[in-house]
C-alpha atoms as a PDB file:
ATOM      1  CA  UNK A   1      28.837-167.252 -89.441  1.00  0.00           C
ATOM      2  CA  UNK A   2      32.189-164.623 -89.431  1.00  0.00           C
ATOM      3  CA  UNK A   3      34.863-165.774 -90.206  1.00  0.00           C
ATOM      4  CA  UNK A   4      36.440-164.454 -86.652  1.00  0.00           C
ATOM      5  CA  UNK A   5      33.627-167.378 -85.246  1.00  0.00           C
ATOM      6  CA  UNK A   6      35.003-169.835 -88.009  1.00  0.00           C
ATOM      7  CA  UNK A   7      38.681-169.070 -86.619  1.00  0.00           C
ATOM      8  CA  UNK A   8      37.821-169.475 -83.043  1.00  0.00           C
ATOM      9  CA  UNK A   9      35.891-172.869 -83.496  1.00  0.00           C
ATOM     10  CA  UNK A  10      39.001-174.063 -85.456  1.00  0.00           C
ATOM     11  CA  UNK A  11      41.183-173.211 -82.377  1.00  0.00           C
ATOM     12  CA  UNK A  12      39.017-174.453 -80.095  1.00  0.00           C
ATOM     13  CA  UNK A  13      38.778-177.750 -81.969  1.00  0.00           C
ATOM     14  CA  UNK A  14      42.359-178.254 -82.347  1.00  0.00           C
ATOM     15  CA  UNK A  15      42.588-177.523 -79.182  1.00  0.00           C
ATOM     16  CA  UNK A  16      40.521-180.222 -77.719  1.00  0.00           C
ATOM     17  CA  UNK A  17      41.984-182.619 -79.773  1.00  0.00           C
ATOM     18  CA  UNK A  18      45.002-182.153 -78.131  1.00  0.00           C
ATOM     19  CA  UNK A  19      43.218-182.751 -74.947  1.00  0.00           C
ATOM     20  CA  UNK A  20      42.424-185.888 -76.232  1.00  0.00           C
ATOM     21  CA  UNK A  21      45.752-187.296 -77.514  1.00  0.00           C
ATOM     22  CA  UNK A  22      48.530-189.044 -75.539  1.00  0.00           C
ATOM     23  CA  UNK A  23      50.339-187.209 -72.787  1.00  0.00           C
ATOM     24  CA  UNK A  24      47.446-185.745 -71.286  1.00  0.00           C
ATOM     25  CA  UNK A  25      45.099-188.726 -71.442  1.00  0.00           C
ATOM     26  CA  UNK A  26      48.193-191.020 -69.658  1.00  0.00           C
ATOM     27  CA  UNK A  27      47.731-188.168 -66.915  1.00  0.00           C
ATOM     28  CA  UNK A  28      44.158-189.661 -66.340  1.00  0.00           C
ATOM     29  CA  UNK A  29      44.614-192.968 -67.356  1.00  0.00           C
ATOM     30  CA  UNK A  30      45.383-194.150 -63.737  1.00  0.00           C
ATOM     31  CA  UNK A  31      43.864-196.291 -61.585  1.00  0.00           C
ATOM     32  CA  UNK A  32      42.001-193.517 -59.037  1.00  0.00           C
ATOM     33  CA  UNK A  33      38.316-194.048 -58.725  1.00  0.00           C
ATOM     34  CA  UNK A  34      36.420-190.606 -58.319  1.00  0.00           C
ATOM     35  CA  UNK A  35      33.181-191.076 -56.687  1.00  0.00           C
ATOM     36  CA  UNK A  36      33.175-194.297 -57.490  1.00  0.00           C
ATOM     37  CA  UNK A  37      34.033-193.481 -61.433  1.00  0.00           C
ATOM     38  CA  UNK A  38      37.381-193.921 -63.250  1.00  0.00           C
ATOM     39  CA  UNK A  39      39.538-191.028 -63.161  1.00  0.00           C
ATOM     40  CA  UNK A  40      40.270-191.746 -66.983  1.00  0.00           C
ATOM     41  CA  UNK A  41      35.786-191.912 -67.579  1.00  0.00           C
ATOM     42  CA  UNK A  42      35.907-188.446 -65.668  1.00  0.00           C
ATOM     43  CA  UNK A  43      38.450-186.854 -67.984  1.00  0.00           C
ATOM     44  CA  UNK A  44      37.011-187.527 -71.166  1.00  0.00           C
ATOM     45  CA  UNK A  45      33.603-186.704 -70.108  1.00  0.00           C
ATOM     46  CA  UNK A  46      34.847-183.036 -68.473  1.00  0.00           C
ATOM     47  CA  UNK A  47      36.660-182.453 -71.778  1.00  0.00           C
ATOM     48  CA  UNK A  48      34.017-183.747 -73.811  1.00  0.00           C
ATOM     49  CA  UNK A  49      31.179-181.488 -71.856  1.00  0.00           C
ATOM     50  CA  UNK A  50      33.665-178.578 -71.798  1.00  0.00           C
ATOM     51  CA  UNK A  51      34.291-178.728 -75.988  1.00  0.00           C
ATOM     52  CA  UNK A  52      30.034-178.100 -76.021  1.00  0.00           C
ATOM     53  CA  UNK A  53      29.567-175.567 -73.476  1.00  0.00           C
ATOM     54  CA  UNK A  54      33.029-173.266 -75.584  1.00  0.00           C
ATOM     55  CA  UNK A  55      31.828-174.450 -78.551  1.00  0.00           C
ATOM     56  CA  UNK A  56      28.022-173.317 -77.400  1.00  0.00           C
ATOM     57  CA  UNK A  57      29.410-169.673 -75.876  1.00  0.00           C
ATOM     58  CA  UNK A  58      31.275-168.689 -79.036  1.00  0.00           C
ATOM     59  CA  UNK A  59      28.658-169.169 -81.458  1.00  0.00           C
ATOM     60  CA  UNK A  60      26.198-167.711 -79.535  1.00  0.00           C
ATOM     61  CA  UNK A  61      28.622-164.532 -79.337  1.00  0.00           C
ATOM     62  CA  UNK A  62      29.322-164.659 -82.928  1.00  0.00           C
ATOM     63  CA  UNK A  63      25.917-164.709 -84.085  1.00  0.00           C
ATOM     64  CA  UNK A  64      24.695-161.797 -81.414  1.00  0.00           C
ATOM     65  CA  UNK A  65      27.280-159.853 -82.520  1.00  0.00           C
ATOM     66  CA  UNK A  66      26.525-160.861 -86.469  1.00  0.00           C
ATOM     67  CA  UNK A  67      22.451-159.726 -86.354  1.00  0.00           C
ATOM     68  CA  UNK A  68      21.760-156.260 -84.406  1.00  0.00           C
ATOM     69  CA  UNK A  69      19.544-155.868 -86.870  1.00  0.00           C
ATOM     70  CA  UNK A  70      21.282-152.448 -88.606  1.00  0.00           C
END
């Protein structure tokens, strides 16, 4: 992996991880049912899903640009 992929993962995780800390979970942490779901369940699983899909997109750029095979 380059270490521009390495650099991006590390900002994306840090990122994330302030998703997950205080002020923005007390946004969700009300009591609003979404379909039926907590509004907090909804949050964590949208950030959650969100992390693996970026995560997902930026390796899979990294490595297509790391092997063209020249």
């Amino acid at each position: 992996m380059s270490k521009k992929v390495v650099t991006y993962l590390t900002v994306i995780f840090v990122a994330f991880a302030l998703a997950l800390h205080y002020p923005f979970i007390a946004i969700a942490n009300k009591p609003i049912l979404v379909y039926g779901f907590p509004a907090f369940l909804i949050y964590l699983t949208f950030v959650w899903v969100l992390l693996i899909v970026v995560g997902f997109l930026v390796v899979r750029k990294g490595t297509s640009d790391d092997t063209h095979g020249y």
